[in-house]
C-alpha atoms as a PDB file:
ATOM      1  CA  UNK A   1     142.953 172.886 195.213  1.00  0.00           C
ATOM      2  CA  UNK A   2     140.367 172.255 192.473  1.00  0.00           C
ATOM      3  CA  UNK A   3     139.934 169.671 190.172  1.00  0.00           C
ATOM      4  CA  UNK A   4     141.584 169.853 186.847  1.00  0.00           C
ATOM      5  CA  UNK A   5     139.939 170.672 183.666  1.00  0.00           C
ATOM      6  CA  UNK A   6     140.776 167.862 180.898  1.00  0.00           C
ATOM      7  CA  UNK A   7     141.690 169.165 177.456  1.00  0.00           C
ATOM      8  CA  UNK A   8     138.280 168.230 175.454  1.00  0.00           C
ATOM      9  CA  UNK A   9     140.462 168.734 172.098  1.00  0.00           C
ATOM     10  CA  UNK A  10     142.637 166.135 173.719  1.00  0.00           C
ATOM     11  CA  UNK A  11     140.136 163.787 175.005  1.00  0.00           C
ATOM     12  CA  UNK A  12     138.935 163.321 171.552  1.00  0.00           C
ATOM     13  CA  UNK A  13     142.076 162.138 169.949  1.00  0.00           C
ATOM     14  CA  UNK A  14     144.038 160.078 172.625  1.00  0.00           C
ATOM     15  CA  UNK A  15     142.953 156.610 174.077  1.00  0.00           C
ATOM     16  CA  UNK A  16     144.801 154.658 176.776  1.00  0.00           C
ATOM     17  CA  UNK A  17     145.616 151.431 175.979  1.00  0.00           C
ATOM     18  CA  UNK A  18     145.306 148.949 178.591  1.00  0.00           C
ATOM     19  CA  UNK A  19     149.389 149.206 179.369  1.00  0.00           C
ATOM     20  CA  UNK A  20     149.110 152.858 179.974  1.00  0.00           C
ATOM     21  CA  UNK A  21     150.220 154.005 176.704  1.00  0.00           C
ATOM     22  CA  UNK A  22     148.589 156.646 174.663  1.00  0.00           C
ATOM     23  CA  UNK A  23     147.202 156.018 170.663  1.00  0.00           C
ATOM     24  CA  UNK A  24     146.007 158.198 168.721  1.00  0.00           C
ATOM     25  CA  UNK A  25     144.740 158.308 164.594  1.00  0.00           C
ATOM     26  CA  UNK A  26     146.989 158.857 161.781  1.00  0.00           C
ATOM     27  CA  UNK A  27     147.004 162.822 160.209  1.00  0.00           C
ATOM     28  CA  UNK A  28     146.060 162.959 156.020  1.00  0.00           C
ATOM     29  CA  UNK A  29     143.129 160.504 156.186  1.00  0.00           C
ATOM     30  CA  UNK A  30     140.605 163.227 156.214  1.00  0.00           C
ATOM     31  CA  UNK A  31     140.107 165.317 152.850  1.00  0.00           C
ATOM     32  CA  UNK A  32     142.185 164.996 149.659  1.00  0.00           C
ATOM     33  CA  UNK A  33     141.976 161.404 149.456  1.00  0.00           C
ATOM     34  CA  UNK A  34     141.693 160.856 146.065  1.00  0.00           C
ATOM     35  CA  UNK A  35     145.010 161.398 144.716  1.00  0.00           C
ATOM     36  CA  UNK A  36     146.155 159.059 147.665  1.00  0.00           C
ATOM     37  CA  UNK A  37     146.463 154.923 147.152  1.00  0.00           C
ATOM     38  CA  UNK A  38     143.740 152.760 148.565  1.00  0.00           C
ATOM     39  CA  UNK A  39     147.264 150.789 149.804  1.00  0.00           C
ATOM     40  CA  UNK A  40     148.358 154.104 151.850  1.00  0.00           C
ATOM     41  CA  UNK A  41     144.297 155.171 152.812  1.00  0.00           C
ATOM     42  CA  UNK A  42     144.314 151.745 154.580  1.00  0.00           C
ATOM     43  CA  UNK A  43     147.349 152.454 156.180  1.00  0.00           C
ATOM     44  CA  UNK A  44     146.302 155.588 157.717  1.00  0.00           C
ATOM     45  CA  UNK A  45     143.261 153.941 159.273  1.00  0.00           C
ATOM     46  CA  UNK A  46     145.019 152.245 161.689  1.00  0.00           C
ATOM     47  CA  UNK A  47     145.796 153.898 165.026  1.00  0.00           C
ATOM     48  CA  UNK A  48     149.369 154.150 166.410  1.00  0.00           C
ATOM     49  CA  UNK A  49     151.213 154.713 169.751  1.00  0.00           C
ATOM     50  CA  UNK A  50     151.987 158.120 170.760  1.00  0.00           C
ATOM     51  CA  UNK A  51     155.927 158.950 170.923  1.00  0.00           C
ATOM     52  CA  UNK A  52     157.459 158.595 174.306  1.00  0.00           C
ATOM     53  CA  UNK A  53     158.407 162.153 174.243  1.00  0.00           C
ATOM     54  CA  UNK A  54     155.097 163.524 173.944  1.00  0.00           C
ATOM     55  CA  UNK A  55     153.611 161.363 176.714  1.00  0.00           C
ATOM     56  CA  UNK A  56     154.231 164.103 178.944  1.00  0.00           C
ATOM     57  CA  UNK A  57     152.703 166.397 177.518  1.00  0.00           C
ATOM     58  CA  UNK A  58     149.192 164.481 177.055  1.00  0.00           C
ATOM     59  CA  UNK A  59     149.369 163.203 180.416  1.00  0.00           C
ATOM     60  CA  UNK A  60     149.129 167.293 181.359  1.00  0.00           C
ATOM     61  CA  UNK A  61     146.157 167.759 179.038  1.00  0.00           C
ATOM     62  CA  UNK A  62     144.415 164.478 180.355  1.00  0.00           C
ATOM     63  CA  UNK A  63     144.896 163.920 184.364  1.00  0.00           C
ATOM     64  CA  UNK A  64     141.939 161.556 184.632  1.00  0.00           C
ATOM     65  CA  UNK A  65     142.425 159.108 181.600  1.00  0.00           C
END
């Protein structure tokens, strides 16, 4: 059977962390910003887990992270 391809769209936006979860950046930090608060634009910085439900899915689109 051959090797799987990874999902290079994927690869770019999901890290493992060193438990084996996935994080990933927060959406609405990219354009637009100025009608947002410097409190919320420093919120969105930060990088989150990844659902528990959507695991899965990544897991699929990344077999060799």
């Amino acid at each position: 059977m051959p090797k799987m391809k990874t999902h290079r769209g994927a690869a770019k936006r999901f890290k493992r962390t060193a438990s084996g979860l996935w994080k990933h950046g927060r959406a609405f930090h990219s354009h637009i910003l100025t009608k947002k608060s410097t409190k919320r634009k420093r919120g969105l910085r930060t990088q989150i887990i990844l659902d528990k439900a959507d695991a899965p899915r990544v897991n699929r689109m990344l077999p060799y992270k």
